[in-house]
Protein backbone atom coordinates (compact mmCIF):
# COMPACT_ATOMS: atom_id res chain seq x y z
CA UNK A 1 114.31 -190.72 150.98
CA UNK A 2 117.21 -190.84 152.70
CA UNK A 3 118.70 -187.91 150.96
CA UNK A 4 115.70 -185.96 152.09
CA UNK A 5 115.83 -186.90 155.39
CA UNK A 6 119.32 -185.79 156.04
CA UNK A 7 118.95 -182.40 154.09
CA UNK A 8 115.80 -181.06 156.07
CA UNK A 9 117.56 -180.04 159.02
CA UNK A 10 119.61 -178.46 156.73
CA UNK A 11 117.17 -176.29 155.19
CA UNK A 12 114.64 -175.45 158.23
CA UNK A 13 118.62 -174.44 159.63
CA UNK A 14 118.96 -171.92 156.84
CA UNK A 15 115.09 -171.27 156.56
CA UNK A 16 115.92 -169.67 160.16
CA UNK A 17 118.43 -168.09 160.01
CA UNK A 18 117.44 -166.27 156.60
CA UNK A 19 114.50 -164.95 158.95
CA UNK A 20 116.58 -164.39 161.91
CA UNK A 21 118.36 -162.28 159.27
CA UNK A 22 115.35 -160.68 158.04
CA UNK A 23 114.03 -159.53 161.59
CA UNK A 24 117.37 -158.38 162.91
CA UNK A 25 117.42 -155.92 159.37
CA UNK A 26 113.64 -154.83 160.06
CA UNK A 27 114.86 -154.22 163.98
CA UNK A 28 118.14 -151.92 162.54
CA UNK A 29 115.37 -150.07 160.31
CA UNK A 30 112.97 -149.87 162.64
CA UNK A 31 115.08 -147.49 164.87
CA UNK A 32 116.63 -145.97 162.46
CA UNK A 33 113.29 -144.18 160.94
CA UNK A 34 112.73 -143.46 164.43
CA UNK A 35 115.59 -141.83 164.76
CA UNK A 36 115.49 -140.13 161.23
CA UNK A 37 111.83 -138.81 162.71
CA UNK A 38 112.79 -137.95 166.23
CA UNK A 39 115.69 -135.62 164.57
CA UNK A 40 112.99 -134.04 162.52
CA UNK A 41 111.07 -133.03 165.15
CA UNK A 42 114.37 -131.72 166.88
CA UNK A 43 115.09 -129.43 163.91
CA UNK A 44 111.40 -128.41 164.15
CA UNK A 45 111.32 -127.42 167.73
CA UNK A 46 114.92 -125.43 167.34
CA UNK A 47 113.27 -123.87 165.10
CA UNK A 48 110.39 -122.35 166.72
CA UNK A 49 112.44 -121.87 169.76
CA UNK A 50 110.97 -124.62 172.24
CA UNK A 51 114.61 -125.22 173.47
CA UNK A 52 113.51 -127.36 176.66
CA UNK A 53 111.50 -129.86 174.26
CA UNK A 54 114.03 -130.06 171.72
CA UNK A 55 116.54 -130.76 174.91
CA UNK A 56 114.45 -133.77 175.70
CA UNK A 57 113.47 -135.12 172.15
CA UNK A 58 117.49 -134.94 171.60
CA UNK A 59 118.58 -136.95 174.99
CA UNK A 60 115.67 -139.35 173.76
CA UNK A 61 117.18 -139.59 170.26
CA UNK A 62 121.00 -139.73 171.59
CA UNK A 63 119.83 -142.44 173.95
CA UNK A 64 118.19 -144.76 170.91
CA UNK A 65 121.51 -144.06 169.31
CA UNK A 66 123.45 -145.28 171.91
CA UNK A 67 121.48 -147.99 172.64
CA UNK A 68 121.15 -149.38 168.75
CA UNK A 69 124.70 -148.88 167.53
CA UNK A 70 126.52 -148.38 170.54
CA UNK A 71 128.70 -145.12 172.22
CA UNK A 72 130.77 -144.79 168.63
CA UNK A 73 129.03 -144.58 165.81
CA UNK A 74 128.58 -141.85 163.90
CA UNK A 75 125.00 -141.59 164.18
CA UNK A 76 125.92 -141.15 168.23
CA UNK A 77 127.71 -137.83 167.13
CA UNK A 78 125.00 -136.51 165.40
CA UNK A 79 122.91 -137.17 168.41
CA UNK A 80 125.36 -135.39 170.56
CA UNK A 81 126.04 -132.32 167.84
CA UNK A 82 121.93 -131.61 168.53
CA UNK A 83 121.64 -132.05 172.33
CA UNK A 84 124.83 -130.11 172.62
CA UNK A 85 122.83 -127.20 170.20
CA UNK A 86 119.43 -127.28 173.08
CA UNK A 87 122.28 -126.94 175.37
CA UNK A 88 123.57 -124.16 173.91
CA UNK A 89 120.26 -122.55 172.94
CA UNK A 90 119.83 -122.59 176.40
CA UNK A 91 122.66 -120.43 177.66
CA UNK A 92 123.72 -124.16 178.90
CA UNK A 93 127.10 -123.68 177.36
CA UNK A 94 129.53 -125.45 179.57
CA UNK A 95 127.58 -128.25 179.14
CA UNK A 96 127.28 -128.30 175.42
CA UNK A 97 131.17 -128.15 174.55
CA UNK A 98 131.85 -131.44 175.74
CA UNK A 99 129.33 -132.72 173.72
CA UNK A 100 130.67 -130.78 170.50
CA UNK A 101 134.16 -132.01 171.10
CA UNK A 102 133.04 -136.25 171.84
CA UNK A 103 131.21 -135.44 168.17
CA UNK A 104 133.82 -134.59 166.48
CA UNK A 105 136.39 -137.03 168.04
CA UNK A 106 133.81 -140.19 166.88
CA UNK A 107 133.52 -138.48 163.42
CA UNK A 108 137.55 -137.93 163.13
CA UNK A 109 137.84 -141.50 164.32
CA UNK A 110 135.39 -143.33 162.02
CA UNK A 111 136.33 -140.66 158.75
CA UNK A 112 139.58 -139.14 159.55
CA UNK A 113 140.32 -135.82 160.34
CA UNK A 114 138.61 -134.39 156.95
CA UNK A 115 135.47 -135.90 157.42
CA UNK A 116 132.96 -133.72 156.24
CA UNK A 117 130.69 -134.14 159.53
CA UNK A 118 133.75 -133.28 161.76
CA UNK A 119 132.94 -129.83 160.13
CA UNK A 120 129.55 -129.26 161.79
CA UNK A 121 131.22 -129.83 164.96
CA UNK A 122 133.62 -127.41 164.24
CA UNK A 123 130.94 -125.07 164.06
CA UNK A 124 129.27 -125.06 166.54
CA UNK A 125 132.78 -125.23 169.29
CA UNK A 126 133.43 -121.99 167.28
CA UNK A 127 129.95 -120.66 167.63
CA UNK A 128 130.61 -121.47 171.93
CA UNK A 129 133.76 -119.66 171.35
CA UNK A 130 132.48 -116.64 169.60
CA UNK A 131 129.42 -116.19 172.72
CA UNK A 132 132.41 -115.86 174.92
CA UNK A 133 133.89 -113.07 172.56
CA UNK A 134 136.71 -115.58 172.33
CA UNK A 135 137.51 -115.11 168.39
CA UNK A 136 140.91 -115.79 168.88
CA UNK A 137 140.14 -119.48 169.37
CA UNK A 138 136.39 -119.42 166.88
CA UNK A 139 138.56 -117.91 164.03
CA UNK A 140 140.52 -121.30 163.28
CA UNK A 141 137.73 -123.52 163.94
CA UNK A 142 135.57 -121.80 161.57
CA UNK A 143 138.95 -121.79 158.75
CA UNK A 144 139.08 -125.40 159.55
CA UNK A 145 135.55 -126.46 159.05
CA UNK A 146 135.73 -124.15 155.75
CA UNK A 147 138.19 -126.34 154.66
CA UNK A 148 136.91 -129.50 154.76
CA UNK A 149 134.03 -128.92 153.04
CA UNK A 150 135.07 -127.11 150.15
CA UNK A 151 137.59 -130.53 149.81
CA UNK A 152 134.97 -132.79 150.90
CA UNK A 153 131.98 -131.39 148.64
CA UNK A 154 133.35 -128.69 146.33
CA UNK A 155 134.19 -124.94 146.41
CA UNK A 156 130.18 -124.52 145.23
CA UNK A 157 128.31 -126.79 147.82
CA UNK A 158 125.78 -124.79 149.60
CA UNK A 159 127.51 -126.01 153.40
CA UNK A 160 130.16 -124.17 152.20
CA UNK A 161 128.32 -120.98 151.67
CA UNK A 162 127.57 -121.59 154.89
CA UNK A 163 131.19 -121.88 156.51
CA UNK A 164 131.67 -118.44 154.05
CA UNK A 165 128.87 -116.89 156.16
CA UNK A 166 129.88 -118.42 159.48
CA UNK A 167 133.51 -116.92 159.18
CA UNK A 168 132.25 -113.36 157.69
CA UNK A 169 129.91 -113.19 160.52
CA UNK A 170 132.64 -113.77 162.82
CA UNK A 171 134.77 -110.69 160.79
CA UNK A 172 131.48 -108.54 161.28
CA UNK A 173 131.37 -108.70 164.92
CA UNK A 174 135.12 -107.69 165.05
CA UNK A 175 134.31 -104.72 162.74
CA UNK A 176 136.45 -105.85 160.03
CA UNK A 177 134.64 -105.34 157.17
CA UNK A 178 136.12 -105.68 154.45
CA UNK A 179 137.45 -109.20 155.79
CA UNK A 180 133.94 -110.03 155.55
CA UNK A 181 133.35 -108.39 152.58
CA UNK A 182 134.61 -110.76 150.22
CA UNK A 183 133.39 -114.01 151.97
CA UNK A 184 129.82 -112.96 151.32
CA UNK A 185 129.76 -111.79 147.94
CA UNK A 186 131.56 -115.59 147.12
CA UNK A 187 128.30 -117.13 149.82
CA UNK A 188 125.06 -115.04 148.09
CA UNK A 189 125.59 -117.10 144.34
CA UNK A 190 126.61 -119.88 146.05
CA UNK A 191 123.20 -119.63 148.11
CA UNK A 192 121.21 -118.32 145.36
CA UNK A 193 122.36 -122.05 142.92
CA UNK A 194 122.00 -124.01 146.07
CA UNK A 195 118.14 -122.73 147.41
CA UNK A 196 117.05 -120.82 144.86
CA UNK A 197 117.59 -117.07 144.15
CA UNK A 198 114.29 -116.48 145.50
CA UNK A 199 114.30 -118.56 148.47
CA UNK A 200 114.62 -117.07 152.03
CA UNK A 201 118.07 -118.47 152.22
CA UNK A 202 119.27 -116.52 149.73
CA UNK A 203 117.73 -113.62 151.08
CA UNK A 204 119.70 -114.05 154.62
CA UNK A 205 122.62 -114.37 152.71
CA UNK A 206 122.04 -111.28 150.46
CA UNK A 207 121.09 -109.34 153.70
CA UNK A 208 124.60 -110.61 155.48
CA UNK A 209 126.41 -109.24 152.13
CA UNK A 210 123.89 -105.74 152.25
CA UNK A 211 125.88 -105.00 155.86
CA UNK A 212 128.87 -105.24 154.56
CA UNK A 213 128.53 -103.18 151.44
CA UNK A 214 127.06 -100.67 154.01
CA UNK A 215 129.60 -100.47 156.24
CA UNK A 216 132.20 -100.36 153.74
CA UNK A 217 130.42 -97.49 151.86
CA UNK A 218 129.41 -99.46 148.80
CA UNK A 219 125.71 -98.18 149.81
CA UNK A 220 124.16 -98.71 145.89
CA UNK A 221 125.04 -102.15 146.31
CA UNK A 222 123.70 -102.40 149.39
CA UNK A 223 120.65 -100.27 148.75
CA UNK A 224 119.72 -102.91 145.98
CA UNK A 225 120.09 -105.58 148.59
CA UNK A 226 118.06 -103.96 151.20
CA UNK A 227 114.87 -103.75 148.77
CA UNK A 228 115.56 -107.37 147.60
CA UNK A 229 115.50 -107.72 151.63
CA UNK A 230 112.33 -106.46 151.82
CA UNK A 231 110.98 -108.05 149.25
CA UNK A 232 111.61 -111.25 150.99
CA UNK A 233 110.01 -110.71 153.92
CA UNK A 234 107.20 -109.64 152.53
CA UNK A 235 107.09 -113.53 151.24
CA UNK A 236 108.92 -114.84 154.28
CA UNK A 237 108.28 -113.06 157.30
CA UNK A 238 106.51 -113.90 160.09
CA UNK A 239 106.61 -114.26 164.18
CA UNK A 240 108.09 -117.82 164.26
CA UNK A 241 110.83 -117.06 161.19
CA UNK A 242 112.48 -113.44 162.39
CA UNK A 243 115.69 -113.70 160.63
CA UNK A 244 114.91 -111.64 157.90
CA UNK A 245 113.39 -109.48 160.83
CA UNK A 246 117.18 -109.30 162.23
CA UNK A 247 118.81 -108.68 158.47
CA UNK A 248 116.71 -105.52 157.79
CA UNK A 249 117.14 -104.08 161.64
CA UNK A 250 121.14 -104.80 161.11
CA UNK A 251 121.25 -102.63 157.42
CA UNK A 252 119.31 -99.95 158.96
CA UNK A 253 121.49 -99.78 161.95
CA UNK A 254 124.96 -100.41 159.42
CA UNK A 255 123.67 -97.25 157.87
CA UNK A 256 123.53 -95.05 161.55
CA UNK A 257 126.73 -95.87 162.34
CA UNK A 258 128.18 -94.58 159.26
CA UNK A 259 126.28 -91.18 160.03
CA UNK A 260 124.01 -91.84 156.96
CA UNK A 261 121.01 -90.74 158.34
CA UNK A 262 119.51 -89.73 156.17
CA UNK A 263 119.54 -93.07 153.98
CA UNK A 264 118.31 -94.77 156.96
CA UNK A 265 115.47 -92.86 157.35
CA UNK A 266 114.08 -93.32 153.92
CA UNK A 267 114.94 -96.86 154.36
CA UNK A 268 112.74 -97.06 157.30
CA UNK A 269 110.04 -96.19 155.59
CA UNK A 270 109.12 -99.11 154.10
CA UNK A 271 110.60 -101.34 156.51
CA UNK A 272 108.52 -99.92 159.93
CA UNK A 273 104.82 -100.72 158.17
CA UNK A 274 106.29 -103.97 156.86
CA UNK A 275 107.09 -104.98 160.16
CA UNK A 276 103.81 -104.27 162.03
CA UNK A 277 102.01 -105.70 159.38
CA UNK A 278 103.48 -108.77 159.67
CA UNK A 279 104.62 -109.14 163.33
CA UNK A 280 101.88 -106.84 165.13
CA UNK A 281 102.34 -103.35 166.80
CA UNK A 282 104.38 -104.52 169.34
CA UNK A 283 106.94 -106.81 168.40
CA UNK A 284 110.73 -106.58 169.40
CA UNK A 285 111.39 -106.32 166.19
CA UNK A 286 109.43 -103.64 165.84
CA UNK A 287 110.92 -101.68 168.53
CA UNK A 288 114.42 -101.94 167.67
CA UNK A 289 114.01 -100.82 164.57
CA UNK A 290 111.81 -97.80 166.23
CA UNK A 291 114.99 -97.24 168.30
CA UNK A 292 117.24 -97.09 165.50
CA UNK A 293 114.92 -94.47 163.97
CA UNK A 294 114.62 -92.31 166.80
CA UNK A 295 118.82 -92.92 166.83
CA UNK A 296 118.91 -91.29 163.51
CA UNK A 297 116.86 -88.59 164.52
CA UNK A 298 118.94 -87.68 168.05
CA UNK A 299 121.73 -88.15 166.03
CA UNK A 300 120.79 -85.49 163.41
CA UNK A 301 119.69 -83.31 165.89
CA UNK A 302 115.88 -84.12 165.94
CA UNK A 303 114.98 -84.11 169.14
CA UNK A 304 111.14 -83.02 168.29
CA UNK A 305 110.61 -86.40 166.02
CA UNK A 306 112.85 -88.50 168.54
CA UNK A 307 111.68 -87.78 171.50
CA UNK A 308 107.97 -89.50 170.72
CA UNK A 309 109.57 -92.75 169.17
CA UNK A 310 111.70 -93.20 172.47
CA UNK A 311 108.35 -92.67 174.37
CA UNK A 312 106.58 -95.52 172.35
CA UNK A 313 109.15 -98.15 172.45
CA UNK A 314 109.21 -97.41 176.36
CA UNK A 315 105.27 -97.98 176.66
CA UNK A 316 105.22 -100.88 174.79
CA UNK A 317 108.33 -102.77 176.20
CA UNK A 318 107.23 -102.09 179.47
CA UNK A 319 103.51 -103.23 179.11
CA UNK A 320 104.72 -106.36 177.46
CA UNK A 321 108.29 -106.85 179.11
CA UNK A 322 107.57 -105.84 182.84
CA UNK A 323 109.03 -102.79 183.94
CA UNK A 324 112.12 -104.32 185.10
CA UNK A 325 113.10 -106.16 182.24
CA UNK A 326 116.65 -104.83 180.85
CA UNK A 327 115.40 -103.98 177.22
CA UNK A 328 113.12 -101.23 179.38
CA UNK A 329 116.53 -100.18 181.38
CA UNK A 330 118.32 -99.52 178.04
CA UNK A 331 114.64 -97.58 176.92
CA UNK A 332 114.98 -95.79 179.88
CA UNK A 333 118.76 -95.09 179.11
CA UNK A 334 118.01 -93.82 175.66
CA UNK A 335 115.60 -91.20 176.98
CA UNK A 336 118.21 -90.11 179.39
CA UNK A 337 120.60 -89.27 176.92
CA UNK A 338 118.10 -87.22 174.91
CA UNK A 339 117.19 -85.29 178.15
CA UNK A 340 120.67 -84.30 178.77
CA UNK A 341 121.29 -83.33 174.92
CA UNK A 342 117.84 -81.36 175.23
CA UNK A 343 119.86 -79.54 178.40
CA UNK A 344 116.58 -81.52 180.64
CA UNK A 345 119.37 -82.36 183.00
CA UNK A 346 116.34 -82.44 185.95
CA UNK A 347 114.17 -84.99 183.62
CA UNK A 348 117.06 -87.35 182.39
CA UNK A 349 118.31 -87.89 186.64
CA UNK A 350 115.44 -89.98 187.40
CA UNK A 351 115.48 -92.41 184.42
CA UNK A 352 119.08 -93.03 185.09
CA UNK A 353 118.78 -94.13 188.43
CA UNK A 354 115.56 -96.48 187.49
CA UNK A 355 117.76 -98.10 184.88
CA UNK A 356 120.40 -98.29 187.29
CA UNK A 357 118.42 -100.15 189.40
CA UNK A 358 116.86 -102.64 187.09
CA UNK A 359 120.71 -103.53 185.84
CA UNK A 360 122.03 -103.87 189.51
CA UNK A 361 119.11 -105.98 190.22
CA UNK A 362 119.64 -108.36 187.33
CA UNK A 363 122.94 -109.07 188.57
């Protein structure tokens, strides 16, 4: 009895601790799904543009963080990676590079300099960088964030097709081509084994490579991946997912600037029905790929079948836009510049000076 006596304390010790155990794992779960949830609904509300909620649900989540695991931990950083991506989503740029750069210190600290997350960091200080025209400074990052994935997950993994795209992109805006070249047509398999060849992924990817080929005059290529474009959005497209929206305006407009007009005409023809079918009669989307029609026109001399585009994308952008919105300015400014190529020197005065003033005003 004795024995018994002595050893109860003992167990009813361990007995409580084993459940002190027990509730202190259920607590660490606990917020942990709720954080697994809240960045859900982040990623959700990025994605259908309600910036200012997503700004709040990410200071909520961040805060959780913080409080559960304390200022450090890498589940912190990705806390800070989205609020600093509201931030930026919100023109709030100054404020979301500090939060980009404490990211990747915690993840550099707690993985080393290689760490895999450190590149999604990287990404977006090079995205800040590249808003500012600053490519000087985006170019590394993006290199470096390249880098550590293809030796943290493998030259196939499809966040390395994404680093391909990321840098390519960044070689497209500086108009070099065939730079870019290359880095997509290694991204679009790498895409197509990683989401499917059929997926909308792909698709983006296919439509980054399609610009490309375009602008470096490898149009059959690029023909074939405008209609696989189009295919797409026929699956795809719709007013909350416009990227697809953005790849086919971007061909047609690769095509203008290489004075195939031609080619982008007949390209439009499919693409301006598809377009108001799915996104309505008056959609941005719509209208810019209106203007780059009527472009092609003025720019072939077709003044007749230009003239009336110009006119609609006016009407519509200013019933739906206000009239002093700057995408009516640059309406009016297009409409100008046909005047004066028509010799209606008297007609195109006017709509200068009104776009004048809606650009002085929004400054």
């Amino acid at each position: 009895m004795k024995k018994a006596l002595v050893r109860l304390p003992v167990i009813s010790l361990l007995l409580s601790l084993f459940l002190s155990a027990n509730v202190l794992a259920q607590s660490a779960d606990n917020w942990r799904t709720q954080w697994r949830n809240m960045n859900k609904e982040i990623k959700s509300l990025m994605r259908d543009e309600q910036y200012d909620k997503a700004l709040d649900a990410a200071q909520q989540a961040l805060d959780l963080a913080t409080k559960s695991v304390g200022p450090n931990d890498p589940d912190v950083a990705k806390s800070l990676v989205h609020l600093g991506e509201a931030q930026m989503a919100l023109g709030k740029d100054d404020l979301a590079e500090p939060l980009f750069k404490r990211a990747q210190a915690i993840w550099e600290k707690s993985g080393g300099l290689n760490n895999p997350s450190v590149a999604e960091a990287l990404d977006d200080e090079a995205q800040l960088f590249q808003k500012k025209g600053d490519n000087a400074h985006a170019e590394p990052l993006y290199k470096r964030s390249l880098a550590i994935r293809e030796a943290g997950y493998g030259a196939t993994h499809g966040l390395v097709g994404i680093s391909l795209t990321n840098l390519g992109t960044l070689y497209m805006s500086m108009h070099q081509y065939a730079q870019a070249q290359p880095l997509f047509k290694r991204a679009l398999p790498i895409a197509e084994k990683a989401f499917g060849a059929d997926s909308l992924d792909a698709a983006l990817f296919a439509g980054k490579l399609a610009v490309a080929d375009a602008y470096t005059g490898q149009t059959e290529e690029a023909d074939a991946l405008y209609q696989r474009l189009l295919a797409a959005s026929d699956n795809y497209l719709a007013p909350n997912n416009l990227l697809l929206a953005d790849a086919l305006n971007d061909v047609l407009a690769a095509y203008v600037d290489q004075k195939q007009y031609a080619k982008a005409e007949a390209l439009l023809q499919p693409a301006l029905p598809l377009l108001e079918k799915k996104l309505g009669n008056a959609h941005g989307a719509l209208m810019k790929a209106m203007n780059t029609e009527a472009r092609a026109y003025t720019e072939e001399g077709q003044y007749d079948k230009a003239l009336p585009v110009y006119m609609r994308v006016l009407t519509v952008r200013e019933r739906k836009l206000g009239a002093n919105h700057p995408d009516v300015a640059a309406s009016l400014e297009n409409l100008a510049a046909l005047d004066r190529k028509m010799g209606k020197n008297d007609d195109a005065a006017p709509l200068e000076a009104r776009a004048k003033a809606i650009r002085d005003a929004a400054h």
